[in-house]
Protein backbone atom coordinates (compact mmCIF):
# COMPACT_ATOMS: atom_id res chain seq x y z
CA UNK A 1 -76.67 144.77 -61.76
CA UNK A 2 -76.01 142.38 -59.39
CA UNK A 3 -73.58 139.33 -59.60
CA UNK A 4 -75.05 135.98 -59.73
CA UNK A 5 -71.77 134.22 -58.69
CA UNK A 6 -68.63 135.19 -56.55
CA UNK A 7 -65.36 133.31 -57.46
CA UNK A 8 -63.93 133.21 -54.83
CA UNK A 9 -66.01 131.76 -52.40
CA UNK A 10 -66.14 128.11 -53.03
CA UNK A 11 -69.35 126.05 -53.87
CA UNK A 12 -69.10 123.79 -50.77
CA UNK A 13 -71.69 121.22 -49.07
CA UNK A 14 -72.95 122.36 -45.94
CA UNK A 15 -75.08 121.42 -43.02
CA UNK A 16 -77.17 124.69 -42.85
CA UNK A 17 -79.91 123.02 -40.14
CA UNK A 18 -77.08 122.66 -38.01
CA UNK A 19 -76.15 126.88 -39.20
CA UNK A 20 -79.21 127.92 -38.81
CA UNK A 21 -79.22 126.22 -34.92
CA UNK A 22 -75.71 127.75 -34.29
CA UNK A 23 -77.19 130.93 -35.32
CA UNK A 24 -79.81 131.68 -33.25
CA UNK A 25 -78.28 129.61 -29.94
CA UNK A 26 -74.86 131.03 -30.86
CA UNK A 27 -75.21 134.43 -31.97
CA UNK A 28 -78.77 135.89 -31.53
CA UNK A 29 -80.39 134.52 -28.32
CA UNK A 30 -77.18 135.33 -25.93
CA UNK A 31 -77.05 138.75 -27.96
CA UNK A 32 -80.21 139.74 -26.13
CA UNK A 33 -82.54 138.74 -28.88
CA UNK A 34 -85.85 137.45 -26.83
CA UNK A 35 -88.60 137.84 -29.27
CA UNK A 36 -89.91 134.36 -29.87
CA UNK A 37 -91.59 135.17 -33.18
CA UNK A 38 -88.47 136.81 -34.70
CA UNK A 39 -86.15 133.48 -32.94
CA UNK A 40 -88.73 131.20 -34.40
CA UNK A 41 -88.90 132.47 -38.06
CA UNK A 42 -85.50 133.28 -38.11
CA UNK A 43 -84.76 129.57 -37.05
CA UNK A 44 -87.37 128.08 -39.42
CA UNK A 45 -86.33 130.47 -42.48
CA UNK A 46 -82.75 128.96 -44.77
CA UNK A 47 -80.96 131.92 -45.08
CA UNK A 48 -79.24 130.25 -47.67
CA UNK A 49 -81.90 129.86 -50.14
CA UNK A 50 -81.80 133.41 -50.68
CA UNK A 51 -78.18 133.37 -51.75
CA UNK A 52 -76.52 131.83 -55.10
CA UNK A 53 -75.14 128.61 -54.84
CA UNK A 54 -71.38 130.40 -54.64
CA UNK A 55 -72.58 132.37 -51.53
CA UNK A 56 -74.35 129.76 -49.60
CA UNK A 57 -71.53 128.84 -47.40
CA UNK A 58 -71.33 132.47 -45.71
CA UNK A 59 -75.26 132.31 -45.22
CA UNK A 60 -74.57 131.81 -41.61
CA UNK A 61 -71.96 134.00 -40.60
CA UNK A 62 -71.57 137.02 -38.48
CA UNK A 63 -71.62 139.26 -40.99
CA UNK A 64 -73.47 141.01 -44.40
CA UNK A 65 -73.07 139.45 -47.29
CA UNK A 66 -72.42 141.35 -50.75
CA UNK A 67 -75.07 140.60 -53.22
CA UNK A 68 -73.89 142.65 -55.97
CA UNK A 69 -75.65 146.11 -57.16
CA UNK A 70 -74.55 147.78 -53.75
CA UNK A 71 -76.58 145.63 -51.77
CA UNK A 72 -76.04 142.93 -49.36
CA UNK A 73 -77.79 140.49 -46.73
CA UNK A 74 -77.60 142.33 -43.77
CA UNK A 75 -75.32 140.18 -40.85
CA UNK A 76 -78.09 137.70 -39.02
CA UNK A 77 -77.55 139.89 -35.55
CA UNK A 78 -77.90 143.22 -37.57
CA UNK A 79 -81.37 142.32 -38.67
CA UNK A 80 -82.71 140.96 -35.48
CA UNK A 81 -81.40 143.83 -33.70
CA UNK A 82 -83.62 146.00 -36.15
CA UNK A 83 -86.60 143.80 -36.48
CA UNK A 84 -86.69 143.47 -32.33
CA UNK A 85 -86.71 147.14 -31.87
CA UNK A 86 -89.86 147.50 -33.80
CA UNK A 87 -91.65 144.95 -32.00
CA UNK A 88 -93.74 143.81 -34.81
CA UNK A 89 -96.99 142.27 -34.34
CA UNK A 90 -98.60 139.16 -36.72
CA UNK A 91 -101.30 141.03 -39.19
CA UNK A 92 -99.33 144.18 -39.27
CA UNK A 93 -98.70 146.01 -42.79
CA UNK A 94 -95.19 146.34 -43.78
CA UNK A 95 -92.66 147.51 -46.39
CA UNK A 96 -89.02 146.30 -46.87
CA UNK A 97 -86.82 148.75 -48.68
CA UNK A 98 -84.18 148.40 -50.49
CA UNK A 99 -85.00 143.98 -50.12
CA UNK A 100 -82.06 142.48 -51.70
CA UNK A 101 -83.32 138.98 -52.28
CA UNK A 102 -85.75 138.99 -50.09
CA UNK A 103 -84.83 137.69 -46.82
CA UNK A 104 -85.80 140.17 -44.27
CA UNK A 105 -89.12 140.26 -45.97
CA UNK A 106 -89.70 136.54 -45.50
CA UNK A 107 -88.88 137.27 -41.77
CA UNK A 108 -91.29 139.63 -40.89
CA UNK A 109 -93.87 137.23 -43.78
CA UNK A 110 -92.94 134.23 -41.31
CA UNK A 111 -94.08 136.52 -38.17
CA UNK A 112 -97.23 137.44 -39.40
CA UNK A 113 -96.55 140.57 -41.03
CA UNK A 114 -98.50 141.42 -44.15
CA UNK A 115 -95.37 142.60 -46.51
CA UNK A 116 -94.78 144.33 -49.67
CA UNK A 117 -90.93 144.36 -50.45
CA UNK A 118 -89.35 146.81 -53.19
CA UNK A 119 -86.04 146.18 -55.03
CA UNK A 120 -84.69 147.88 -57.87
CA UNK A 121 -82.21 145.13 -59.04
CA UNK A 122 -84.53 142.82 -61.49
CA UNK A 123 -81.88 140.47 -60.61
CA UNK A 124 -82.34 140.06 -57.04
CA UNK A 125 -85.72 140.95 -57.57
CA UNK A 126 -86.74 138.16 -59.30
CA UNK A 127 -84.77 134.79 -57.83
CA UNK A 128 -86.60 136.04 -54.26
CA UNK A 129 -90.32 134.41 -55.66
CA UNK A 130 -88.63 130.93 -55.44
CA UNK A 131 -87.04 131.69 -52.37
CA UNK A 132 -90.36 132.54 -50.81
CA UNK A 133 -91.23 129.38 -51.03
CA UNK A 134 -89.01 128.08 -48.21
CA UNK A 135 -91.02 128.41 -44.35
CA UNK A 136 -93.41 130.52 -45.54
CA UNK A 137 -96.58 128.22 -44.89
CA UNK A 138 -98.54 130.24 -47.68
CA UNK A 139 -98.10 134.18 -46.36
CA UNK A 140 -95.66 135.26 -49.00
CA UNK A 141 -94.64 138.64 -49.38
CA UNK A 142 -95.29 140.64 -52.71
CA UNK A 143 -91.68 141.80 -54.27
CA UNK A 144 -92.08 144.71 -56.50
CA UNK A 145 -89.06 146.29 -59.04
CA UNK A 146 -88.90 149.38 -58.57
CA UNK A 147 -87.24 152.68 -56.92
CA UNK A 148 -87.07 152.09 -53.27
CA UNK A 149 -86.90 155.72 -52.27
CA UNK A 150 -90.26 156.45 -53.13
CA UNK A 151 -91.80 153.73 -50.98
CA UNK A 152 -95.70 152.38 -52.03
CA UNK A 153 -97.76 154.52 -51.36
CA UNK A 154 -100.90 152.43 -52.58
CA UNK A 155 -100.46 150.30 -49.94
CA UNK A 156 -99.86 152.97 -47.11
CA UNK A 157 -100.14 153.40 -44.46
CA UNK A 158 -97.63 150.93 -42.95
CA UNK A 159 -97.28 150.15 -39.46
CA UNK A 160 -93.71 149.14 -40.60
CA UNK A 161 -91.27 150.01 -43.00
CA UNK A 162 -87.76 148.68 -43.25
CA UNK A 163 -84.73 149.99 -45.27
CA UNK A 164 -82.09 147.25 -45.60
CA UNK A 165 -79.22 149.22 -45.46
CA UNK A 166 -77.53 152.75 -44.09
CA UNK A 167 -78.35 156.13 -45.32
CA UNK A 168 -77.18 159.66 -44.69
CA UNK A 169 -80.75 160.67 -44.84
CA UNK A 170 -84.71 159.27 -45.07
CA UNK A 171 -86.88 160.71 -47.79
CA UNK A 172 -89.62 162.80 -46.01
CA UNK A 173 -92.02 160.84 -48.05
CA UNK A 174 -91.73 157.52 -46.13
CA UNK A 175 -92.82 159.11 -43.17
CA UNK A 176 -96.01 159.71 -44.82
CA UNK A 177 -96.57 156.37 -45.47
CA UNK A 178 -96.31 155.44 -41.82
CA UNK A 179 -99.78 154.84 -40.13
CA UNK A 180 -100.26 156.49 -36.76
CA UNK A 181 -97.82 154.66 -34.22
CA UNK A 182 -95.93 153.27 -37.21
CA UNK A 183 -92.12 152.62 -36.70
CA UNK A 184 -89.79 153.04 -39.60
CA UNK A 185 -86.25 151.18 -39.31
CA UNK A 186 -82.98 151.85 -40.83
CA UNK A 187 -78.94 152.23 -39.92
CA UNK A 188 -78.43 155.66 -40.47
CA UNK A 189 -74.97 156.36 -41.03
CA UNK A 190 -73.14 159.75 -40.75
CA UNK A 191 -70.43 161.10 -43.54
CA UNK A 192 -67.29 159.40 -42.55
CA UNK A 193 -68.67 157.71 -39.58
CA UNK A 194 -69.99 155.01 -38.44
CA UNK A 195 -73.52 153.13 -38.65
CA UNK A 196 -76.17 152.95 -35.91
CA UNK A 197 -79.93 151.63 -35.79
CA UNK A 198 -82.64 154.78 -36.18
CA UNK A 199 -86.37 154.01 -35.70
CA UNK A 200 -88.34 156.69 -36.38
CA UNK A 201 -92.20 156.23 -35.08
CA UNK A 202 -94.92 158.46 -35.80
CA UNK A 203 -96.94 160.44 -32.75
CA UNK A 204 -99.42 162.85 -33.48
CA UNK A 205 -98.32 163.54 -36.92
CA UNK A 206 -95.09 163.66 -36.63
CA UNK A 207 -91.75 161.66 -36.15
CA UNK A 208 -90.12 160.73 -33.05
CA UNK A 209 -86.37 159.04 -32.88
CA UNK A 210 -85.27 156.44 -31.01
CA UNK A 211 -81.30 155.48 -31.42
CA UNK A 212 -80.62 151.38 -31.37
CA UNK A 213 -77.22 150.11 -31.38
CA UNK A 214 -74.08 150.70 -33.60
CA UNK A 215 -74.76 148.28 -37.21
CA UNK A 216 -72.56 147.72 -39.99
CA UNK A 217 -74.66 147.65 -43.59
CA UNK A 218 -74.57 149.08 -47.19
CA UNK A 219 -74.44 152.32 -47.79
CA UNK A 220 -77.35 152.28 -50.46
CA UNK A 221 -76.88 154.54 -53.38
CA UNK A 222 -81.40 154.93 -53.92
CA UNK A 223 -81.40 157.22 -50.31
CA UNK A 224 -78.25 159.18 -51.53
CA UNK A 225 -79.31 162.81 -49.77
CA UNK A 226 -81.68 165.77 -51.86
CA UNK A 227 -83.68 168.29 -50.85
CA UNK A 228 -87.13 167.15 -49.03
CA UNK A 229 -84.93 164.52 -46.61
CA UNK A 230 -85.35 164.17 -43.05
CA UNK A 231 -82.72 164.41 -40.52
């Protein structure tokens, strides 16, 4: 379950416009981030909305921040680096993994994307409808509680999916939710090692990789390795 508050970080006032500037001038754009839909929603989106009060101040910051539950917000450069890599396209289907509260969803919502987000923590699951209220402009995504390994397969097939978080191993059944062309992201993270950005996209059936830079992120727990995994 996660924890609503964090003592030790303190409840302070802060400009987050300002942040949220200093984010994407300071730490995305001259990080080779250059797609104008992800700049724009991630510089129209508050990051700290989908935090508790406690956590707020580190919405901005160059790293992930723990939500409780074994998940966290991935770091601001982390995400971009993921969502860029896919090159998503407005009207596109996707699913967000393993969501948290919600905020890469509301990214790809702001860019277009058509999303379905899945969570298994009721409460992260829940706060995130409020949240989606912030930038959205009416395209909301749809949060569902439930297991993230198994995807949703009544909404397949996604041009899209995204697991917020590192895993040993993808369950082979996400890749049959991908469409034809679909890319799946995630930071795939060897025993021991360290993380680095996997897409997998889908040609003729079956699934190609392509290796992204090295990411830091949760290992989730849900994707822990059993039989019928990739990789």
């Amino acid at each position: 379950m996660a924890q609503s508050l964090v003592a030790d970080v303190p409840a302070i006032e802060e400009d987050f416009p300002r942040a949220r500037r200093f984010m994407v001038d300071g730490q995305l754009t001259p990080n080779g981030i250059t797609d104008p839909l992800l700049l724009g929603a991630m510089g129209e989106i508050p990051r700290e909305a989908f935090l508790p009060p406690a956590l707020r101040p580190r919405a901005y910051a160059d790293e992930a921040v723990p939500l409780g539950g074994g998940r966290a917000m991935l770091a601001p450069m982390v995400l971009a680096k993921m969502i860029q890599l896919a090159l998503p396209q407005p009207g596109e289907r996707a699913l967000v993994l393993a969501a948290g509260s919600g905020y890469g969803a509301a990214v790809l919502a702001r860019m277009g994307l058509k999303v379905t987000a899945v969570e298994s923590d009721a409460a992260l699951a829940g706060p995130s409808e409020r949240a989606f209220g912030f930038g959205l402009h009416g395209n909301r995504p749809t949060m569902v509680n439930a297991d993230p390994r198994g995807g949703v397969p009544s909404g397949a097939p996604y041009r899209l999916i995204l697991i917020e978080g590192a895993v040993e191993a993808v369950p082979a059944a996400l890749g049959s939710q991908l469409g034809e062309g679909g890319r799946l992201l995630v930071i795939r993270r060897e025993p021991g090692g360290t993380g680095r950005i996997l897409m997998l996209r889908k040609l003729g059936g079956g699934l190609t990789e392509v290796a992204g830079p090295d990411a830091a992120g949760p290992l989730l727990a849900d994707f822990a390795p059993a039989p019928g995994f990739v990789f």
